[in-house]
Structures are given as C-alpha cells and as structure tokens.
C-alpha atoms as a PDB file:
ATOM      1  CA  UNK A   1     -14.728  17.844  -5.752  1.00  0.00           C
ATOM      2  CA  UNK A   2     -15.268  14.428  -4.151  1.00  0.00           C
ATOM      3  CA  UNK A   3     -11.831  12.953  -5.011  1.00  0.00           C
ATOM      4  CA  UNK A   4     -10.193  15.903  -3.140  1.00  0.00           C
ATOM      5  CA  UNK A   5     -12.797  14.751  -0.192  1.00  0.00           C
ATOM      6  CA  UNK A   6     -11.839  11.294  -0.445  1.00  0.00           C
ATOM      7  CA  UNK A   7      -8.061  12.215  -0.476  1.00  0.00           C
ATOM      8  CA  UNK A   8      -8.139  14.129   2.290  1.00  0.00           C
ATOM      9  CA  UNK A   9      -9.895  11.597   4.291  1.00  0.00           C
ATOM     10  CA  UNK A  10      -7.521   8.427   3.008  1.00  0.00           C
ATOM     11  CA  UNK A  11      -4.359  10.761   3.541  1.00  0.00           C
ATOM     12  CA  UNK A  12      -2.419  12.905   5.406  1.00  0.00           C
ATOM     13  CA  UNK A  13      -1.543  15.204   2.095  1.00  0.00           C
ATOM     14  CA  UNK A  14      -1.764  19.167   3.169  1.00  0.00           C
ATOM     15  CA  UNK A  15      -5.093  20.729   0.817  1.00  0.00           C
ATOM     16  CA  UNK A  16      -6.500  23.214   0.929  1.00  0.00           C
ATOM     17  CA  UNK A  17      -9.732  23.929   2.742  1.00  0.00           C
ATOM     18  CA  UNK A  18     -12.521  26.446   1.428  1.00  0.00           C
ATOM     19  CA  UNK A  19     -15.075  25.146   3.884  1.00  0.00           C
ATOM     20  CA  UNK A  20     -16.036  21.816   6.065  1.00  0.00           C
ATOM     21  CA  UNK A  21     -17.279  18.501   4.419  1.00  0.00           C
ATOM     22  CA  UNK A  22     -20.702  17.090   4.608  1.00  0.00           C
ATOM     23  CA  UNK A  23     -21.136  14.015   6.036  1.00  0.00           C
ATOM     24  CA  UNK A  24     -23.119  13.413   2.599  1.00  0.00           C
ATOM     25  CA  UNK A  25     -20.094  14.700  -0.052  1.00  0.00           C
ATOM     26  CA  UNK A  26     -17.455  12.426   2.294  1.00  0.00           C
ATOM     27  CA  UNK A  27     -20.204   9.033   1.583  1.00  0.00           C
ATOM     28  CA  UNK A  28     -20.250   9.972  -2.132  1.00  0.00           C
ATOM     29  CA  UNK A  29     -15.956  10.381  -2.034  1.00  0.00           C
ATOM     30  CA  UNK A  30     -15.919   6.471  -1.845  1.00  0.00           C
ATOM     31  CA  UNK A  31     -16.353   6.080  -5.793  1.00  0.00           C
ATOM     32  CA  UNK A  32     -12.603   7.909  -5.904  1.00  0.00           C
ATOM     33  CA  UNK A  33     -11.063   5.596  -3.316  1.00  0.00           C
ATOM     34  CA  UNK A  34      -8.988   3.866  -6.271  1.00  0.00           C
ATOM     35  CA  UNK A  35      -7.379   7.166  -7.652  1.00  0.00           C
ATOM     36  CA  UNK A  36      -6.463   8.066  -3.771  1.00  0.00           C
ATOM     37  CA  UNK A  37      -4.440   4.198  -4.260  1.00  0.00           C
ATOM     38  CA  UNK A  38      -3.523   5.524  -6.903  1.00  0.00           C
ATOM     39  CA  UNK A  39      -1.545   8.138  -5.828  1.00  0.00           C
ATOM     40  CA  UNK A  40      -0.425   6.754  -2.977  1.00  0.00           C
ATOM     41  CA  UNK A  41       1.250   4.172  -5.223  1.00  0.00           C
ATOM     42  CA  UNK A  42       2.566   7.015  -7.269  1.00  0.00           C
ATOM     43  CA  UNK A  43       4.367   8.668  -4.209  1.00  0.00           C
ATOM     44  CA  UNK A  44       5.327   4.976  -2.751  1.00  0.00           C
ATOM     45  CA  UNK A  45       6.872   3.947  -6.106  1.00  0.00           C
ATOM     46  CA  UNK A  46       9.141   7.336  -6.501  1.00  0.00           C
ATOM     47  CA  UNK A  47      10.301   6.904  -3.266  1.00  0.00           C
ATOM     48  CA  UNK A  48      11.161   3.647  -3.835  1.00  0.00           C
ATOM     49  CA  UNK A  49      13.030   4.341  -7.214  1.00  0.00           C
ATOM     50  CA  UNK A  50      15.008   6.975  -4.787  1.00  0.00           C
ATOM     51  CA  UNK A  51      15.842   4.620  -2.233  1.00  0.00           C
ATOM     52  CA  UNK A  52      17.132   2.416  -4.462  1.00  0.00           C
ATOM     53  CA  UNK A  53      19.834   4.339  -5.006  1.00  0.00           C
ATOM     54  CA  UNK A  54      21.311   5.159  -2.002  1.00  0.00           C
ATOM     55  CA  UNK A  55      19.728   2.645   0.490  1.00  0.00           C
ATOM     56  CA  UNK A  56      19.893  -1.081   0.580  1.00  0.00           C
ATOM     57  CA  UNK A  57      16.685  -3.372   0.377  1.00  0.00           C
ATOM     58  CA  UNK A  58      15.818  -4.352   3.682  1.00  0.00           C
ATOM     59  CA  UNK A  59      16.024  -0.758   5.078  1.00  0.00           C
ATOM     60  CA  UNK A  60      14.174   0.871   1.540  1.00  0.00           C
ATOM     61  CA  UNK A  61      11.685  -1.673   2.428  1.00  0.00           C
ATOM     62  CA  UNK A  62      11.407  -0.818   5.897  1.00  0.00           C
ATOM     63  CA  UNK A  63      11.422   3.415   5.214  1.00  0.00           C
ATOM     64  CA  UNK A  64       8.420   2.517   2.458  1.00  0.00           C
ATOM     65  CA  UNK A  65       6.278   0.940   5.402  1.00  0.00           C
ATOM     66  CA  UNK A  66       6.712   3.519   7.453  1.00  0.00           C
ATOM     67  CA  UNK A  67       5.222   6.018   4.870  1.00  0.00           C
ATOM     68  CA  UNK A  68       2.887   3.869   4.518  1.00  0.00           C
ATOM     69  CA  UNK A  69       1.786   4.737   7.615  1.00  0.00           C
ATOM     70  CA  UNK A  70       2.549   8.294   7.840  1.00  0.00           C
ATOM     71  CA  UNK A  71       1.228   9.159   4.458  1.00  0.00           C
ATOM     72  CA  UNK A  72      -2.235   7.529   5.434  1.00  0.00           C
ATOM     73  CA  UNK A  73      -1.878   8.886   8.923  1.00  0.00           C
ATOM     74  CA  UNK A  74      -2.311   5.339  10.792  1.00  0.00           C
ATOM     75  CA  UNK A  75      -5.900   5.106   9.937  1.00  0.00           C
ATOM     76  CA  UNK A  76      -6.088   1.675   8.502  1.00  0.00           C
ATOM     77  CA  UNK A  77      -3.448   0.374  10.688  1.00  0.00           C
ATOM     78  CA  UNK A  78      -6.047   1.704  13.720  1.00  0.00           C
ATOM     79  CA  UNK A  79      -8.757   0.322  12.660  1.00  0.00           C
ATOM     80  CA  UNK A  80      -7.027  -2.865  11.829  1.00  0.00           C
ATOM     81  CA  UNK A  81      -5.814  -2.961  15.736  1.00  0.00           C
ATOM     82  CA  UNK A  82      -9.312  -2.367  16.735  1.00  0.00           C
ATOM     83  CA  UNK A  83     -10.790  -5.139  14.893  1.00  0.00           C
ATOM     84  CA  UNK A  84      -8.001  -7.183  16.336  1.00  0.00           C
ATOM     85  CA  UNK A  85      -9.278  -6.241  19.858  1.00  0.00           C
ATOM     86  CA  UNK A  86     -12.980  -6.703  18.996  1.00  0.00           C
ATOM     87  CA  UNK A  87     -12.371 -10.172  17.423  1.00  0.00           C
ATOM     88  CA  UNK A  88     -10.488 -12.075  20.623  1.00  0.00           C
ATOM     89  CA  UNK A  89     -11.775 -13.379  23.196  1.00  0.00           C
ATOM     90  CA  UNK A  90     -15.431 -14.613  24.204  1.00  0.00           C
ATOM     91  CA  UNK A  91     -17.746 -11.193  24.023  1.00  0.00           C
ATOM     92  CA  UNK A  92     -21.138 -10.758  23.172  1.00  0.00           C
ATOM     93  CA  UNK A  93     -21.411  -8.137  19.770  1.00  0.00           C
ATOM     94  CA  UNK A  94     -22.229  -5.219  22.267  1.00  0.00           C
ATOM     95  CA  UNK A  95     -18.878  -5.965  23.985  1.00  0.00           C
ATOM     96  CA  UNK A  96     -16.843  -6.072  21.000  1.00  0.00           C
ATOM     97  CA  UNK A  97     -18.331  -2.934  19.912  1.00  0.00           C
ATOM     98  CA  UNK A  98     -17.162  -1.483  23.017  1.00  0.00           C
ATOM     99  CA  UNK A  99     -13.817  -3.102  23.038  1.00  0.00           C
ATOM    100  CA  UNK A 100     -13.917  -1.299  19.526  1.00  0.00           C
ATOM    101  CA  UNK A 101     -14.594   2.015  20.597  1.00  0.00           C
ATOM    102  CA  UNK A 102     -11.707   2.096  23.517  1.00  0.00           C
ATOM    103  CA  UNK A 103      -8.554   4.428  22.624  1.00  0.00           C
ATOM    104  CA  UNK A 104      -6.225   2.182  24.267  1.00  0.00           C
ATOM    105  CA  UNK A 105      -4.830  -0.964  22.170  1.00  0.00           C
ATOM    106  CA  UNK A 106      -5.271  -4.309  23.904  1.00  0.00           C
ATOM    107  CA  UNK A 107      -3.046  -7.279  23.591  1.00  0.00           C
ATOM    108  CA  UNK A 108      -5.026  -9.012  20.590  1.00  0.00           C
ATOM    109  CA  UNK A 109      -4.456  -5.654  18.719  1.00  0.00           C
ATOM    110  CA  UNK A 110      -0.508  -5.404  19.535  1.00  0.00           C
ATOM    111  CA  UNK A 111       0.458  -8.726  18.227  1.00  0.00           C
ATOM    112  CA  UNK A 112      -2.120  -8.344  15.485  1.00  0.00           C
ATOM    113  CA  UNK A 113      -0.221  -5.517  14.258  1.00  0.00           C
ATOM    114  CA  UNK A 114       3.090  -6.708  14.631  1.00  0.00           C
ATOM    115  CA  UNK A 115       2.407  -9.962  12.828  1.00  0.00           C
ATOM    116  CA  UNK A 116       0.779  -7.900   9.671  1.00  0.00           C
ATOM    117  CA  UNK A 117       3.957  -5.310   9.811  1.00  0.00           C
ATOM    118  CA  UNK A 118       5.834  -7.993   9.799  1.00  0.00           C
ATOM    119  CA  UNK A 119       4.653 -10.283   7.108  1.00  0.00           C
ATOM    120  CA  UNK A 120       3.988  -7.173   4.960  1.00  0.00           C
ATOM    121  CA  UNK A 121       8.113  -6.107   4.979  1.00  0.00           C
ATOM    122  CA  UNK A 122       8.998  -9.780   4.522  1.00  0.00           C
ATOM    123  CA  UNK A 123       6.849  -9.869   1.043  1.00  0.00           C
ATOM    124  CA  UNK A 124       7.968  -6.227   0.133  1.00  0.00           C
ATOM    125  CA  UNK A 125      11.534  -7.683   0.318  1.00  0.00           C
ATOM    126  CA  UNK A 126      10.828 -10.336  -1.500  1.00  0.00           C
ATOM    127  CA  UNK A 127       9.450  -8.797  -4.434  1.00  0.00           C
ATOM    128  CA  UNK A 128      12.188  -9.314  -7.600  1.00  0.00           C
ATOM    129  CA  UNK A 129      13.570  -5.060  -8.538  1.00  0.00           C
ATOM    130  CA  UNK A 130      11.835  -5.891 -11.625  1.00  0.00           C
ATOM    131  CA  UNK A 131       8.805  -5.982 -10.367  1.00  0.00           C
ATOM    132  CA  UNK A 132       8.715  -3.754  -7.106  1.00  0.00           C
ATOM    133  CA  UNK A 133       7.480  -0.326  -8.924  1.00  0.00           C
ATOM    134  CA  UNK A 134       4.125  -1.933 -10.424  1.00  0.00           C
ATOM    135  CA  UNK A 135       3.280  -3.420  -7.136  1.00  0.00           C
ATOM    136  CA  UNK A 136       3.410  -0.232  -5.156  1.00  0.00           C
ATOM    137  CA  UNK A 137       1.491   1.313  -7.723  1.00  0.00           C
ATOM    138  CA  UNK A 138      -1.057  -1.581  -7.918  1.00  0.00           C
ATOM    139  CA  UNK A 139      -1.236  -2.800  -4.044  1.00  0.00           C
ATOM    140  CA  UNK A 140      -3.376   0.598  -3.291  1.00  0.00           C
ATOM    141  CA  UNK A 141      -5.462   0.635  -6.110  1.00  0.00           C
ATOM    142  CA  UNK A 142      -6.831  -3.049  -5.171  1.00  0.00           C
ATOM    143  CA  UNK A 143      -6.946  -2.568  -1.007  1.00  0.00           C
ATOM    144  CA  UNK A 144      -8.762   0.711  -1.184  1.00  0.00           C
ATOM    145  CA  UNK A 145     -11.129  -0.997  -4.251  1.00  0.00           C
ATOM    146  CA  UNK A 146     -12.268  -3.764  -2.050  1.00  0.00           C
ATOM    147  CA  UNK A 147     -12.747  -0.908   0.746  1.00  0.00           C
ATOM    148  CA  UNK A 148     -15.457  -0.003  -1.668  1.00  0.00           C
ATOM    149  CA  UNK A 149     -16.793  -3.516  -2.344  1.00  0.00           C
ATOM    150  CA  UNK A 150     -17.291  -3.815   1.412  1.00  0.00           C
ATOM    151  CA  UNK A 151     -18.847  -0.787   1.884  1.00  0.00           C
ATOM    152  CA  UNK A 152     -21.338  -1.321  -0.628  1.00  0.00           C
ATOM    153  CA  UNK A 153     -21.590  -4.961  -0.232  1.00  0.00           C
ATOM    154  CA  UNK A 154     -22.105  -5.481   3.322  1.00  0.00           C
ATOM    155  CA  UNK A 155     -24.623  -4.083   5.714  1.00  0.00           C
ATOM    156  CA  UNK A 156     -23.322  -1.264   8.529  1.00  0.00           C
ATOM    157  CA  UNK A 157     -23.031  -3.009  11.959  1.00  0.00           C
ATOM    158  CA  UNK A 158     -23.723   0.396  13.664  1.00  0.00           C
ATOM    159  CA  UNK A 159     -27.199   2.526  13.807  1.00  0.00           C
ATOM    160  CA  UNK A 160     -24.627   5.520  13.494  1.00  0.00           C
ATOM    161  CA  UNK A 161     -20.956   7.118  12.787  1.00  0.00           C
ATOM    162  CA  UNK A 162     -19.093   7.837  10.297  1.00  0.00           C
ATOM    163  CA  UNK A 163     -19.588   4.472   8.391  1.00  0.00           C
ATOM    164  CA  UNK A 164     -23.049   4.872   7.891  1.00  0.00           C
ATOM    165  CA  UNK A 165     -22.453   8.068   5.640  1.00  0.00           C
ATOM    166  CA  UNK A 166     -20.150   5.500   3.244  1.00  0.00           C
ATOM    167  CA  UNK A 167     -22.830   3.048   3.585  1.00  0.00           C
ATOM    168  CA  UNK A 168     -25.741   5.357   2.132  1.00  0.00           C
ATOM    169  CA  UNK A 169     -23.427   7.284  -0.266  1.00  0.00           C
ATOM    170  CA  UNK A 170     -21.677   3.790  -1.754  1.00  0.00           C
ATOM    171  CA  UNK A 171     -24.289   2.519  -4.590  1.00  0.00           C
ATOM    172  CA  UNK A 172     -24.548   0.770  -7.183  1.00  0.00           C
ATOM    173  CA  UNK A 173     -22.910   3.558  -9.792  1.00  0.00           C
ATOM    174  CA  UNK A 174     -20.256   4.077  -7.314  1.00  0.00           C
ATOM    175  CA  UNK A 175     -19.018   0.484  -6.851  1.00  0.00           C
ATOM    176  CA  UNK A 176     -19.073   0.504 -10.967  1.00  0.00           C
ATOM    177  CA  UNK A 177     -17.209   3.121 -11.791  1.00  0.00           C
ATOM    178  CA  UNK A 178     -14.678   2.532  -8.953  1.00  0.00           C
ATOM    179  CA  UNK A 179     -14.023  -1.252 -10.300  1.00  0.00           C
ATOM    180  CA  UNK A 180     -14.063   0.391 -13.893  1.00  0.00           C
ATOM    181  CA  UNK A 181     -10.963   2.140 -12.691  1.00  0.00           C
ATOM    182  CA  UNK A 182      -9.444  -0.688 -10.844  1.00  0.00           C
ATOM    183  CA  UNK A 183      -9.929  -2.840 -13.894  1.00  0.00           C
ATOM    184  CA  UNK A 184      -8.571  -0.556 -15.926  1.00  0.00           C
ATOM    185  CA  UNK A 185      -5.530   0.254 -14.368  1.00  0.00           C
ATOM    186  CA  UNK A 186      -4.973  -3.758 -13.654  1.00  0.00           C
ATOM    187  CA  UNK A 187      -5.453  -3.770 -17.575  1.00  0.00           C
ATOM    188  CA  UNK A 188      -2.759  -1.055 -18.534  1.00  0.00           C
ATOM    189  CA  UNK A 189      -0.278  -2.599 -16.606  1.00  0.00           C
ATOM    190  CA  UNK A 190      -1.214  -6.080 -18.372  1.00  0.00           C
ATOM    191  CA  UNK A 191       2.196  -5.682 -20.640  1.00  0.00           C
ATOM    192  CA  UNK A 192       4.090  -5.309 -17.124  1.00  0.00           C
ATOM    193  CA  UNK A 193       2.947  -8.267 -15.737  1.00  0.00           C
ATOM    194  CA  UNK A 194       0.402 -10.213 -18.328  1.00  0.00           C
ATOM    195  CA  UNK A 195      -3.006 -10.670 -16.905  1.00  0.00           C
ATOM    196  CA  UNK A 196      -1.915 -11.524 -13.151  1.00  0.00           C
ATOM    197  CA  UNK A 197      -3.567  -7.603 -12.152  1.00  0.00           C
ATOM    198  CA  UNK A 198      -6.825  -9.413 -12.915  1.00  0.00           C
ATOM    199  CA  UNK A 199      -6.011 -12.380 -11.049  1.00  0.00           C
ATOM    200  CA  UNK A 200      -4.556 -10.156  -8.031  1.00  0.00           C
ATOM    201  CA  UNK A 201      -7.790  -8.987  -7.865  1.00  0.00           C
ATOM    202  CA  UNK A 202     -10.031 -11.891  -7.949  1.00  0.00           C
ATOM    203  CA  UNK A 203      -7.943 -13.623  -5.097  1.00  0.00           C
ATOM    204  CA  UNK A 204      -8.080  -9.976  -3.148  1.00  0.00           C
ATOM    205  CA  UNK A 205     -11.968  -9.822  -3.780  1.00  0.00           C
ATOM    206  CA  UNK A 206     -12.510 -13.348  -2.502  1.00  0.00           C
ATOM    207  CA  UNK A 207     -10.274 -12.941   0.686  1.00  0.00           C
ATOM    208  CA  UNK A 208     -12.528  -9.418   0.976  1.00  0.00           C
ATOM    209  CA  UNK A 209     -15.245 -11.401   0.874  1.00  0.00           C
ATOM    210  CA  UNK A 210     -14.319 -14.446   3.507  1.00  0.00           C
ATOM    211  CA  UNK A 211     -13.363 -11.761   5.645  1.00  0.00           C
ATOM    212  CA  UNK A 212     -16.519  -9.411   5.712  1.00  0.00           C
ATOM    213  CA  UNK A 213     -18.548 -12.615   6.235  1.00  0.00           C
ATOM    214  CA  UNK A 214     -16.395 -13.448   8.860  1.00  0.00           C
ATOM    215  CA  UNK A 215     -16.436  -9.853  10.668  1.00  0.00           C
ATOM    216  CA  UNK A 216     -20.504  -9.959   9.673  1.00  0.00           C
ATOM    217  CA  UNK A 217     -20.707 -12.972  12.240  1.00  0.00           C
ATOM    218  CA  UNK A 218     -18.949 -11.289  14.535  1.00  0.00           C
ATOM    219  CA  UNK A 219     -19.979  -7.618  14.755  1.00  0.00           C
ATOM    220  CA  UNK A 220     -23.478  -7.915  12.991  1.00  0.00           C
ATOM    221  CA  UNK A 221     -22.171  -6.288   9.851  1.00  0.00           C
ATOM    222  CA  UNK A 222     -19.139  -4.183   9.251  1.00  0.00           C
ATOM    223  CA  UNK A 223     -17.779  -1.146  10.612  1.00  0.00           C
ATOM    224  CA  UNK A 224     -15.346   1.696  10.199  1.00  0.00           C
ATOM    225  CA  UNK A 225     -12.581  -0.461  11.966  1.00  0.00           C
ATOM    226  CA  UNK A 226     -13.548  -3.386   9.867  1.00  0.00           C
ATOM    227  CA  UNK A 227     -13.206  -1.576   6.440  1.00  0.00           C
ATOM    228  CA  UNK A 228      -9.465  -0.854   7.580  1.00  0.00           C
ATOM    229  CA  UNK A 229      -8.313  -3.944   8.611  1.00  0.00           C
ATOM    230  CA  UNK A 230      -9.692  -5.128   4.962  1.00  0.00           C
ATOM    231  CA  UNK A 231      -7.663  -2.686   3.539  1.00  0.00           C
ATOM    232  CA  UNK A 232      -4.358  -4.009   5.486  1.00  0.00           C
ATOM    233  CA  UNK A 233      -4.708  -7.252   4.951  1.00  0.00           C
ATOM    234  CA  UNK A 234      -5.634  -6.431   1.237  1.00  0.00           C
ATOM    235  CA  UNK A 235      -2.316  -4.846   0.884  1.00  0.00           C
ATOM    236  CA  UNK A 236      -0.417  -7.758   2.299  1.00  0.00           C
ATOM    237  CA  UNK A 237      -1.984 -10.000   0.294  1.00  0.00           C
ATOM    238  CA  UNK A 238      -1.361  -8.028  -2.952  1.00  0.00           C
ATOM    239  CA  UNK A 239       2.238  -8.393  -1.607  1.00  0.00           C
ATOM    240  CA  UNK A 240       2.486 -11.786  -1.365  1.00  0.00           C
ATOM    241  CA  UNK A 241       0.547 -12.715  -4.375  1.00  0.00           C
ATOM    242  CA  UNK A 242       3.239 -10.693  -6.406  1.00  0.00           C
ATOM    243  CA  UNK A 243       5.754 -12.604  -4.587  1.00  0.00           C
ATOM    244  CA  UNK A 244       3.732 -15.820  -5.181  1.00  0.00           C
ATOM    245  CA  UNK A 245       2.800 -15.303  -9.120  1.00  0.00           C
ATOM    246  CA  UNK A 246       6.951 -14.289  -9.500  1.00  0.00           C
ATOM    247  CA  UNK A 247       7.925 -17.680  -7.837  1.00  0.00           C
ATOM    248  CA  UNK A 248       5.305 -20.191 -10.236  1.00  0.00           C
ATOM    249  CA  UNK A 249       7.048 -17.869 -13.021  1.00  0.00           C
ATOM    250  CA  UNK A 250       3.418 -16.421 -14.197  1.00  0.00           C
ATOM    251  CA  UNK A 251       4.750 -12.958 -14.053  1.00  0.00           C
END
C-alpha cells in the first residue's frame, strides 16, 4: 500500500518489509504525504500532552524537536543543510549541484541549521497550552502538503535520482486528493481554531511558492534537498503563524 511506502520513506517507524519498493510505487506514495503529517502530529502531540506533565516548557519544547528529528530520521533537516550549502556563495548551477551532493556540511549549512532550530523552539515555546496540541497535529499535515505542491508544481533540476521518481509519479489526481486531505483536516479543526487552518495554509503555500521560484533560479528547478528545506521552513512558519494569529487574537 502506498501510504505504508510513503511512511516508511518520511519516517523512521519500524514496518514491516515483504519485499523492496519500486522506484515507481515510492513516486505514486507522494499523494499520502499528508496522512504521514498526520501521524507524525499524532505521535508529536501525545508526547507533548506527556511532557506536560512532568517536564517544564522550554525543555518539553526542546525533547519535541529532537523527535522531530529522530522520528523523521534527519532527512529534511539534511536536505535543508544541503540547500543551505548549494545556495551561498558565487557558483555556477553545476557547482551548487556538486556542493549539493558532498556528505560533509559546509559553513552556510551549519548556521543555516542552527538559525532554523533555533527560531523553530522559540515559536514552539511561544505557542499559548491552549493551543500547542492542534499545532503539532496541523504543522505536518501543511509542510509535507506543500512537499507535494512542489513536487508537482515545479520542474526536477536533475536528469536523474530519486526526485525524478516523485516528479513523474506526482500528478494532477495526486496533488488533489492530497490538498483534499489537507483541507479537510484544516476544516475539522475549524471549531479549534476558526478558519485560521485555511489561512495557515494560504500563507504556507505562498512562502512554498517564493521559495521554489527562488531555488528554480538557482538550481534550474528543484531537487530532493530542495523539497526538504521547504518542508523545514514550512514547519517553522506554521509555528510562527500560530504564534502570530494567537497574538492579533484571531485564534
């Protein structure tokens, strides 16, 4: 089933394995990357309702990142750091390609990632109790949605890798039905938080969009690293918007 192929890929959760994926069945799991948020949010959000107990904010805050992190097994984080590397400096598109595909992390990518760490934990701390549970739940949903908006949206930078099987496998159908769920999970939470779901994820698609353009210009289209780093900074912003909408009192 392709949301157990997209939840292996997006996770680090133990499954079971009758036989190897196709590079075709893992492009067709992107349609299911909004359930994967979705439990991710599910296992972030009872964690959270445990820490509360026994922990104080800043350090519940702090233990939540770092599952973050573990439970999606650095992946986003990586490519994040990557595209961070690729971006800085003067390069031609071949040599940020290559600064792309280099294990090591360069300085860009180090203070990239400490900034985003950091900003993320200041929002997650700033989040009123009241509200904390429905934006764990909801700040996956959205990041790994617009994952899917960029895959479908915006052209593969590469002539091969793993990207391209997301690129051909993402259509039309799948970029419905995975905003069908987004929407409708944005929508059952509407008595939570009135409509601000909906308007989480306009302002997330719009940033999504600024930024592919941007990373278009830069790369010649998008890339495995690239979808990451949208998905970090998509779950910062979520963050901040929540913390943002509380403040102006329009949740």
């Amino acid at each position: 089933m392709r949301f157990f192929t997209a939840l292996r890929f997006l996770t680090t959760i133990p499954l079971p394995r009758r036989r190897d994926t196709t590079a075709e069945e893992l492009g067709r799991s992107a349609v299911y990357f909004p359930l994967v948020g979705l439990v991710i949010g599910l296992i972030l959000a009872g964690l959270n309702w445990i820490f509360n107990m026994v922990l104080p904010l800043p350090l519940a805050s702090a233990l939540l990142i770092v599952i973050m992190i573990v439970l999606t097994g650095g992946l986003h984080l990586d490519g994040f750091s990557d595209t961070c590397d690729g971006i800085g400096g003067q390069k031609s598109v071949e040599e940020r390609w290559q600064v792309m595909r280099d294990s090591h992390v360069g300085s860009f990518g180090v203070i990239g990632v400490a900034a985003l760490l950091l900003v993320k934990y200041v929002a997650l701390s700033s989040i009123p109790s009241g509200l904390m549970m429905v934006a764990l739940l909801f700040m996956p949903v959205v990041s790994r949605w617009v994952m899917v908006y960029a895959i479908f949206a915006y052209p593969y930078a590469r002539p091969a890798g793993l990207g391209t099987s997301f690129k051909q496998g993402t259509r039309w159908l799948a970029f419905t039905i995975a905003t069908f769920i987004t929407v409708t999970l944005a929508l059952g939470l509407t008595p939570l938080f009135h409509l601000a779901g909906l308007i989480i994820m306009v302002v997330i698609w719009l940033n999504t969009t600024l930024m592919a353009v941007y990373f278009e210009s830069k790369f010649d289209g998008l890339t495995g690293d690239t979808y990451g780093a949208i998905n970090e900074v998509s779950e910062t912003g979520v963050l901040i918007l929540f913390v943002l909408l509380s403040n102006l009192g329009l949740i």
